[in-house]
N, C-alpha and C. Protein backbone atom coordinates (compact mmCIF):
# COMPACT_ATOMS: atom_id res chain seq x y z
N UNK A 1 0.82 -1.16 0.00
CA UNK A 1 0.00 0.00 0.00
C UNK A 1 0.87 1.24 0.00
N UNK A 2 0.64 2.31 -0.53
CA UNK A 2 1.23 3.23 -0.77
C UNK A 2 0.45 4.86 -0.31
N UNK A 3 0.58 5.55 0.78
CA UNK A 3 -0.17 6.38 1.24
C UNK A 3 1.07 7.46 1.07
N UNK A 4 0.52 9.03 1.01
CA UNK A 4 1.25 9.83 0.75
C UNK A 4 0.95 11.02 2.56
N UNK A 5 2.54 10.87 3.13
CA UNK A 5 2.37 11.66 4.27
C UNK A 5 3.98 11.47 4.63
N UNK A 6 4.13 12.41 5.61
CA UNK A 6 5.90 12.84 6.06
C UNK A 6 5.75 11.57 7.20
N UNK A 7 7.23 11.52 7.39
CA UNK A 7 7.90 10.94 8.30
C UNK A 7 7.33 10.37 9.75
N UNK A 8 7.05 11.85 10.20
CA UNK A 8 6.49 11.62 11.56
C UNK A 8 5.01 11.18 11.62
N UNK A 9 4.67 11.18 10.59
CA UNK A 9 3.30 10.50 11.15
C UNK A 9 3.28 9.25 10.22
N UNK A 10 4.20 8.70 9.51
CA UNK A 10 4.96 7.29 9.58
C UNK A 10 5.09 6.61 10.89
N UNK A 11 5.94 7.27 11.32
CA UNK A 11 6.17 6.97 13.00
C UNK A 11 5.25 7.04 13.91
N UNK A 12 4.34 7.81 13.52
CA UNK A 12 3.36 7.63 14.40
C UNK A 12 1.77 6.47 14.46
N UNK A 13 2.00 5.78 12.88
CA UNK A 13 1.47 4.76 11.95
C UNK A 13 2.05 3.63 12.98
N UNK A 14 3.34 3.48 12.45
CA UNK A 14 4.23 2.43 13.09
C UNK A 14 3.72 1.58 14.42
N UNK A 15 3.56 3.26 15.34
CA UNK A 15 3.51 3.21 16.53
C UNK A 15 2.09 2.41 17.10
N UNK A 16 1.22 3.15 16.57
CA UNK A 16 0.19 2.58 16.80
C UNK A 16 -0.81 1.09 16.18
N UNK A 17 0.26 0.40 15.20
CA UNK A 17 0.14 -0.73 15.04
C UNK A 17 1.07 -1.95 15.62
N UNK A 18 1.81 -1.13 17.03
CA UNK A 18 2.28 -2.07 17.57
C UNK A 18 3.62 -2.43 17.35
N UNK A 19 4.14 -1.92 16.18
CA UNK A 19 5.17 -2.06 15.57
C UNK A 19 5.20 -3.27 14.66
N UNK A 20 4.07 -4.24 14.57
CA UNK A 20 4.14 -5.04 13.50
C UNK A 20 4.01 -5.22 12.12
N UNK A 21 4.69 -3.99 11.71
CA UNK A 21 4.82 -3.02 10.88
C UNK A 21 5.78 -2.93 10.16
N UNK A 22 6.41 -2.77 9.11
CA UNK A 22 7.68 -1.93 8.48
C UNK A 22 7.15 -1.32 7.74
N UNK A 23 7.44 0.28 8.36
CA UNK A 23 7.16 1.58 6.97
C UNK A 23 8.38 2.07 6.46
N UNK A 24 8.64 1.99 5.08
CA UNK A 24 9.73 2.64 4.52
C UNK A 24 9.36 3.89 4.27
N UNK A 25 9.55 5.55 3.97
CA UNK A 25 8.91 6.40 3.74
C UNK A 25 10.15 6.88 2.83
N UNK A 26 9.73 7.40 1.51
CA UNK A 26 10.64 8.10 0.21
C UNK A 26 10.58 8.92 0.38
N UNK A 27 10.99 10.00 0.85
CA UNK A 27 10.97 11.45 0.99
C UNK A 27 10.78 12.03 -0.50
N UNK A 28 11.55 12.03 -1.43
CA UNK A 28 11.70 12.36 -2.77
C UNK A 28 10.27 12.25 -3.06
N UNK A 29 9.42 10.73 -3.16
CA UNK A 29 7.97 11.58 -3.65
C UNK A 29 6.74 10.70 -3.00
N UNK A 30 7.19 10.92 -1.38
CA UNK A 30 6.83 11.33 -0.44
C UNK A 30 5.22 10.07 -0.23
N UNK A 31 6.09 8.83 -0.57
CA UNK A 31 5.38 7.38 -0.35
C UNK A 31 5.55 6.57 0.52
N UNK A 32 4.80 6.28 1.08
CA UNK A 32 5.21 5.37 2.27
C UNK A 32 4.51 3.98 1.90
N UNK A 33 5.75 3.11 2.12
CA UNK A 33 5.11 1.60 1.86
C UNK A 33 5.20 0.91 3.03
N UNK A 34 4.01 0.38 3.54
CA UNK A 34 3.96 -0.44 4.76
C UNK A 34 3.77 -1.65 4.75
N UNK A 35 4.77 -2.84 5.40
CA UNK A 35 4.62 -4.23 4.98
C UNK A 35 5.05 -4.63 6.30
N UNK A 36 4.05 -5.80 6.85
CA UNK A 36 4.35 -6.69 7.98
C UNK A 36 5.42 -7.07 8.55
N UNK A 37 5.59 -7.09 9.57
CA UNK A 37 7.28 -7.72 10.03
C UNK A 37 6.36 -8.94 10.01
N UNK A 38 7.97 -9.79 10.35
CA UNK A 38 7.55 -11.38 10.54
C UNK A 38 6.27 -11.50 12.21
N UNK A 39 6.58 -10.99 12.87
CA UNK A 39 6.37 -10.94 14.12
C UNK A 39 4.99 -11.02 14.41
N UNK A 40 4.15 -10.62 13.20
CA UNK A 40 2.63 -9.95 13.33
C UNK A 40 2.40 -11.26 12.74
N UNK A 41 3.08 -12.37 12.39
CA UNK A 41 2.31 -13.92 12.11
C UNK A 41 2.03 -14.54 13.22
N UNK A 42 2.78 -14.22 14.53
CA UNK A 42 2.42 -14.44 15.81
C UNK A 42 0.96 -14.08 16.19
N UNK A 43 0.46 -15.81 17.24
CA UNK A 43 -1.08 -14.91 17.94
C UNK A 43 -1.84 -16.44 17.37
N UNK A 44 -3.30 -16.12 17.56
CA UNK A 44 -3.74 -17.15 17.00
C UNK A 44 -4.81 -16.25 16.07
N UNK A 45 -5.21 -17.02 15.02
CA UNK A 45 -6.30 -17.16 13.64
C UNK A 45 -7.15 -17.55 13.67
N UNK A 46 -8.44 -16.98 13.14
CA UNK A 46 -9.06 -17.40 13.37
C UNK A 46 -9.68 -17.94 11.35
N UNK A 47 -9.67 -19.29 11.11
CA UNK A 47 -9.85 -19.85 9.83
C UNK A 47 -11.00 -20.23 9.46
N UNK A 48 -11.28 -19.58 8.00
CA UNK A 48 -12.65 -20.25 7.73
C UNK A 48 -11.94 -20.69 5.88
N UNK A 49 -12.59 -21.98 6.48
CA UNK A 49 -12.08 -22.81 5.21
C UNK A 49 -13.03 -22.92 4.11
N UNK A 50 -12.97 -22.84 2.53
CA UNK A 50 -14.28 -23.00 1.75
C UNK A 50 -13.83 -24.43 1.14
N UNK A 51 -14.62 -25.06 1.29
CA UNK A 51 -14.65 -26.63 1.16
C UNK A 51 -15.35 -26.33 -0.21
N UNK A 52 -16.75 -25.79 -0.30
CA UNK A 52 -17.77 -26.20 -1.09
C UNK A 52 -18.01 -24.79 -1.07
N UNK A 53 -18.20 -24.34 -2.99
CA UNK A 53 -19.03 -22.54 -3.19
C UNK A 53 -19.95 -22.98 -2.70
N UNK A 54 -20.70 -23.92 -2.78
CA UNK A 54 -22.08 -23.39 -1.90
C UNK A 54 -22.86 -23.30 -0.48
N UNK A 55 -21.81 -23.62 0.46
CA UNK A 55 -21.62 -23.93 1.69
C UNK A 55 -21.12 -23.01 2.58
N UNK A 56 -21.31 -22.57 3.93
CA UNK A 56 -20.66 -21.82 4.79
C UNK A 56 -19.49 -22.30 5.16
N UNK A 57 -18.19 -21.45 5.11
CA UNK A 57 -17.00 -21.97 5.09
C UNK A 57 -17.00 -22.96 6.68
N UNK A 58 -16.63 -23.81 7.04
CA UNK A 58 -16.13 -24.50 8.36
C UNK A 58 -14.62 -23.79 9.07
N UNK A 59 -14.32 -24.03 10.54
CA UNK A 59 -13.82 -23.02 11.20
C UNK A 59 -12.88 -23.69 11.52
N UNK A 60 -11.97 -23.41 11.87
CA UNK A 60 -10.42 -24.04 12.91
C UNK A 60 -9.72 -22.47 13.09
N UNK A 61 -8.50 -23.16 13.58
CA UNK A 61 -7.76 -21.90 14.04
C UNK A 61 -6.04 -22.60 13.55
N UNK A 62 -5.71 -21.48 13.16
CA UNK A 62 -4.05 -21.48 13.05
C UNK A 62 -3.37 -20.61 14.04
N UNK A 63 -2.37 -21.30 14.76
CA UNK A 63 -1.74 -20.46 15.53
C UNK A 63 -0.18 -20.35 15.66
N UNK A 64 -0.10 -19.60 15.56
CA UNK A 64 1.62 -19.08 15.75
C UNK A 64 2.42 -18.61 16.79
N UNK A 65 3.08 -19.94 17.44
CA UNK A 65 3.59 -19.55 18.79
C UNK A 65 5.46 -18.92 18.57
N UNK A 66 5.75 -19.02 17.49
CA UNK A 66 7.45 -18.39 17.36
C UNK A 66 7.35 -18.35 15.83
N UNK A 67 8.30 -16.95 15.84
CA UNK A 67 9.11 -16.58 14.66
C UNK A 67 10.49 -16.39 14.60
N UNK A 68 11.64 -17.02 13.60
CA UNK A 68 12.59 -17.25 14.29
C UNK A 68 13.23 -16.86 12.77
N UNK A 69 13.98 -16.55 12.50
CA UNK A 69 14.75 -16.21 10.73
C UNK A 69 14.44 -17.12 10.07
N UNK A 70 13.72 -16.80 9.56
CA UNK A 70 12.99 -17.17 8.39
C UNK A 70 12.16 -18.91 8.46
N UNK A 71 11.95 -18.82 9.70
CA UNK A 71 10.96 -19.95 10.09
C UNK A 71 10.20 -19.66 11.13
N UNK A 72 9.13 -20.09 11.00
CA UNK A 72 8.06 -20.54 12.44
C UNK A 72 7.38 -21.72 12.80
N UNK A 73 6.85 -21.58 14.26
CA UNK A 73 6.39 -22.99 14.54
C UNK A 73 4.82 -22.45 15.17
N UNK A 74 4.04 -23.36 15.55
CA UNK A 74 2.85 -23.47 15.61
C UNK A 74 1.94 -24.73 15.18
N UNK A 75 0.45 -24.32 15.10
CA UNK A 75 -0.35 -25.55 14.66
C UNK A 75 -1.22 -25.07 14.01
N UNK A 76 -1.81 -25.83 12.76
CA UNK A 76 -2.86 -25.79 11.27
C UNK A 76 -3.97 -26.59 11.80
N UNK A 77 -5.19 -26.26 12.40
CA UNK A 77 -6.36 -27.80 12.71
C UNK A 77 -5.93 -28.37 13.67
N UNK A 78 -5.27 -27.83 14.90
CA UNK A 78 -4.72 -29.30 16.22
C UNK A 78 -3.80 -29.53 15.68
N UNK A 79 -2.91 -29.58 14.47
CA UNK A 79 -1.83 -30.50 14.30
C UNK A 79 -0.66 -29.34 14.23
N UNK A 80 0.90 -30.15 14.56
CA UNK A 80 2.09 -29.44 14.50
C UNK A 80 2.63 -28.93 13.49
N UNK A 81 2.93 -27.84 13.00
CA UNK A 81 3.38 -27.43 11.87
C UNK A 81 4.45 -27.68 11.58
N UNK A 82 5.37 -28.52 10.56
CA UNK A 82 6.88 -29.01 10.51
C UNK A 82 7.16 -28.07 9.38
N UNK A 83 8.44 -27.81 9.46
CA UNK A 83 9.18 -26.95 8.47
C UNK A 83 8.48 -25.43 7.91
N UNK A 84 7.61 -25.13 9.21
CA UNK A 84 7.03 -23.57 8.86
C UNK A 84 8.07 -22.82 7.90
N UNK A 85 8.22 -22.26 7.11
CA UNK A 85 9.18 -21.00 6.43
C UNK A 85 8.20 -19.82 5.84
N UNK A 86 9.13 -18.77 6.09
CA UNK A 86 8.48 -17.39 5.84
C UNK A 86 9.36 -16.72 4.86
N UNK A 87 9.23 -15.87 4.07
CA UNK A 87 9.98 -14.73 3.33
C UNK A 87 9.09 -13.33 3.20
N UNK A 88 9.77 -12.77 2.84
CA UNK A 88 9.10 -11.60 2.84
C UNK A 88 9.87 -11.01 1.01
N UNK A 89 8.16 -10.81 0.55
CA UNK A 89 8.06 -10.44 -0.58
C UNK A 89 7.46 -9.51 -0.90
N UNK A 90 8.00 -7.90 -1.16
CA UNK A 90 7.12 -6.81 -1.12
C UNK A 90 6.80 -6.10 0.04
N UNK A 91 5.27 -6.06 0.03
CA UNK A 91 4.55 -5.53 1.57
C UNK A 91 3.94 -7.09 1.70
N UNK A 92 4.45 -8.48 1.48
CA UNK A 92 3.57 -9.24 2.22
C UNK A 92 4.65 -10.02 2.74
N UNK A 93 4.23 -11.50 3.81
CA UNK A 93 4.58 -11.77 4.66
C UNK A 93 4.26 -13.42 3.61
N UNK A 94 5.35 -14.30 2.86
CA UNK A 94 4.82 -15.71 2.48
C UNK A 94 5.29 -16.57 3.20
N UNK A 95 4.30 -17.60 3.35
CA UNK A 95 4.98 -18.47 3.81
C UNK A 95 4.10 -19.98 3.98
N UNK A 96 4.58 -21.25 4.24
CA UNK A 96 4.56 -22.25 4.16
C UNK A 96 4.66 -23.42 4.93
N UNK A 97 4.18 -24.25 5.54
CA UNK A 97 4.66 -25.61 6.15
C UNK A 97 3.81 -26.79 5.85
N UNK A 98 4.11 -27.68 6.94
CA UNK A 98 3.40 -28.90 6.50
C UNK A 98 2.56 -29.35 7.87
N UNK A 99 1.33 -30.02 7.92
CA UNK A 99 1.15 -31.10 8.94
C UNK A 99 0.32 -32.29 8.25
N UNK A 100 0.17 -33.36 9.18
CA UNK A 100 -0.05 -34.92 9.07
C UNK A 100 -1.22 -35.30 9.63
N UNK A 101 -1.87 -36.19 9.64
CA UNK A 101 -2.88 -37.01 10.58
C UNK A 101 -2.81 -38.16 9.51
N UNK A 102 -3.61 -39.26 9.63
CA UNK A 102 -3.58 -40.39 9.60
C UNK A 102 -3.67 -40.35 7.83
N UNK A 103 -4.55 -39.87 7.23
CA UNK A 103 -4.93 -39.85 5.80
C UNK A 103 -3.33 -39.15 4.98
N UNK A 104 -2.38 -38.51 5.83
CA UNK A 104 -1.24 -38.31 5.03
C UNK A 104 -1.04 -36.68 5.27
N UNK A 105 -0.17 -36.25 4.55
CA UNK A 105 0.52 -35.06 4.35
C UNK A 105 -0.25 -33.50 4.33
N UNK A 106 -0.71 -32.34 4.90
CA UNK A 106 -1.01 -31.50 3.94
C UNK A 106 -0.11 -30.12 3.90
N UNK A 107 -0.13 -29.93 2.98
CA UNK A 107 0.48 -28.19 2.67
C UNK A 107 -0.03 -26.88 2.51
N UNK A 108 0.52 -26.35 3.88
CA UNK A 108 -0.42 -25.13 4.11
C UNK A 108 0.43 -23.64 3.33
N UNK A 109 -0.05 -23.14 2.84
CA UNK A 109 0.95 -21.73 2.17
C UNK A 109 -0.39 -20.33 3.02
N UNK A 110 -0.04 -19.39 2.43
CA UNK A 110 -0.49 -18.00 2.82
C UNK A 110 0.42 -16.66 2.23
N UNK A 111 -0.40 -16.00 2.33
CA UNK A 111 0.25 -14.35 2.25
C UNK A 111 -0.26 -13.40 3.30
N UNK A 112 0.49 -12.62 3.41
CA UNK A 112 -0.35 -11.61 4.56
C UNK A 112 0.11 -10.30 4.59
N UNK A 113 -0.69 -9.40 4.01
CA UNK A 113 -0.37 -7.65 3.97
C UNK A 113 -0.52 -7.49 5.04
N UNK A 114 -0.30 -5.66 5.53
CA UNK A 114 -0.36 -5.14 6.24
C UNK A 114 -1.40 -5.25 6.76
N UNK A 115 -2.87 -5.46 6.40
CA UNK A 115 -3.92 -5.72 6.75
C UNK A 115 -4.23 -6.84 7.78
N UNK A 116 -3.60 -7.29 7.61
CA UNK A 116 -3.76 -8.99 8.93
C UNK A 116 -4.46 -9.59 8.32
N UNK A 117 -4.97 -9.89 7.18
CA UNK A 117 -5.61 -10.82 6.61
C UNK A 117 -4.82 -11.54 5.94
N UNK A 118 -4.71 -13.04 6.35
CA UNK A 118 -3.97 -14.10 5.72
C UNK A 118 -4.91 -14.68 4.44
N UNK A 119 -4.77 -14.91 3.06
CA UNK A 119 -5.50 -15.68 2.46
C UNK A 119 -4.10 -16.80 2.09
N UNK A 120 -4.93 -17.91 2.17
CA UNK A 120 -4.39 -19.07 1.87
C UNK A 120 -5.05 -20.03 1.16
N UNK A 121 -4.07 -21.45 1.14
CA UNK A 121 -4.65 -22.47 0.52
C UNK A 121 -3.74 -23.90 1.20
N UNK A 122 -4.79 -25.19 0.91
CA UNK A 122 -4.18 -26.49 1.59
C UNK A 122 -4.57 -27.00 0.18
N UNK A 123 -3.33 -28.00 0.57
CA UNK A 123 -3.48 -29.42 -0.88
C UNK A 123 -3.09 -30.72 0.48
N UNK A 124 -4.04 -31.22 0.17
CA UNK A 124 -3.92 -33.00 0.27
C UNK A 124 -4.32 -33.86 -0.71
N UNK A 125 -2.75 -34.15 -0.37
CA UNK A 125 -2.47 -35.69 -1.44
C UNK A 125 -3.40 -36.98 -0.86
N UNK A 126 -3.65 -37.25 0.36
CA UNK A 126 -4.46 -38.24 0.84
C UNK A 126 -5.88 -38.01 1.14
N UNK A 127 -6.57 -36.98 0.97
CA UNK A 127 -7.87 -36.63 1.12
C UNK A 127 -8.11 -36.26 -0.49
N UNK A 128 -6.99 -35.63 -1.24
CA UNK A 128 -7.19 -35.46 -2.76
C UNK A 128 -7.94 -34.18 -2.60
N UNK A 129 -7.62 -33.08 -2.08
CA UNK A 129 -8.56 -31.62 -2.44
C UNK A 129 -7.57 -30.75 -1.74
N UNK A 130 -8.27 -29.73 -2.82
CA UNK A 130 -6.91 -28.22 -2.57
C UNK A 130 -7.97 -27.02 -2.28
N UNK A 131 -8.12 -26.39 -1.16
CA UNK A 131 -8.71 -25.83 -0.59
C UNK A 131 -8.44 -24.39 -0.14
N UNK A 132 -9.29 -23.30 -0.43
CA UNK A 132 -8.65 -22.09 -0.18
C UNK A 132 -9.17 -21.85 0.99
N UNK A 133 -8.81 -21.18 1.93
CA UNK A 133 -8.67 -20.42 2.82
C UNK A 133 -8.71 -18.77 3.49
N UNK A 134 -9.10 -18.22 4.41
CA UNK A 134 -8.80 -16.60 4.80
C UNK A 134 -8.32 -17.01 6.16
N UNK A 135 -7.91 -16.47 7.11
CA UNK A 135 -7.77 -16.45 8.65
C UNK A 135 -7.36 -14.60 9.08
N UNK A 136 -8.74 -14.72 10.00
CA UNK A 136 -8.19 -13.05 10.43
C UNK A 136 -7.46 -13.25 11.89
N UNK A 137 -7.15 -11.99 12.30
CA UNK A 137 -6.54 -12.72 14.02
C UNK A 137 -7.61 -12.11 15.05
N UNK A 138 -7.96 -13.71 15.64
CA UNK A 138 -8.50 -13.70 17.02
C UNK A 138 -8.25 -12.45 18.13
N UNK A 139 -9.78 -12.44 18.31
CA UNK A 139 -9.53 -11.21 19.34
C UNK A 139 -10.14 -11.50 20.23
């Protein structure tokens, strides 16, 4: 996102989102781009999954207990997240892991702007369906 305002009330943006934030501000022509630290993937989610367009999405929670260079840990549905990884691309926050239960493997991805809205998606190879996703954060 790109909003046009000076410095100090950058800083004062910053401030009041906690700092889970990075604002770069261009003085020259006077843009400020604001993109998530890793840090704001922390907390828990609240997920609504769309199985079926014609259906009310079903609920779980993703939660994120550490962020650590360029990985995190937590849980997708009750289960442990293995090999969480994050990058940061732009103003968003990507990133990726895996968890298991009995039917096999699934792979969870996401993006997340400044907004706190994660949209995502799961693929299972043992249930056979690839499923999109939103999660906002629990309050």
């Amino acid at each position: 996102m790109n909003f046009k305002l000076g410095a100090a009330a950058a800083l004062a943006l910053a401030t009041a989102l906690g700092g889970c934030v990075s604002i770069n501000v261009n003085e020259a022509d006077e843009k400020v781009d604001v993109a998530p630290m890793p840090s704001a993937l922390v907390g828990t989610w609240d997920v609504s999954l769309y199985s079926d367009p014609n259906a009310e999405p079903s609920k779980t929670e993703f939660v994120v207990t550490e962020v650590t260079a360029g990985t995190f840990k937590g849980t997708f549905y009750g289960s442990e997240i293995q090999n969480g990884r994050y990058t940061i691309k732009g103003n968003e926050i990507v990133f990726a892991g895996r968890t298991a239960d009995l039917s096999g493997a699934y792979w969870h991805s996401g993006r997340m702007r400044a907004n706190s809205v994660i949209q995502g998606q799961t693929l299972s190879d043992g249930r056979n369906f690839l499923m999109a996703w939103t999660a906002r954060r629990k309050r």
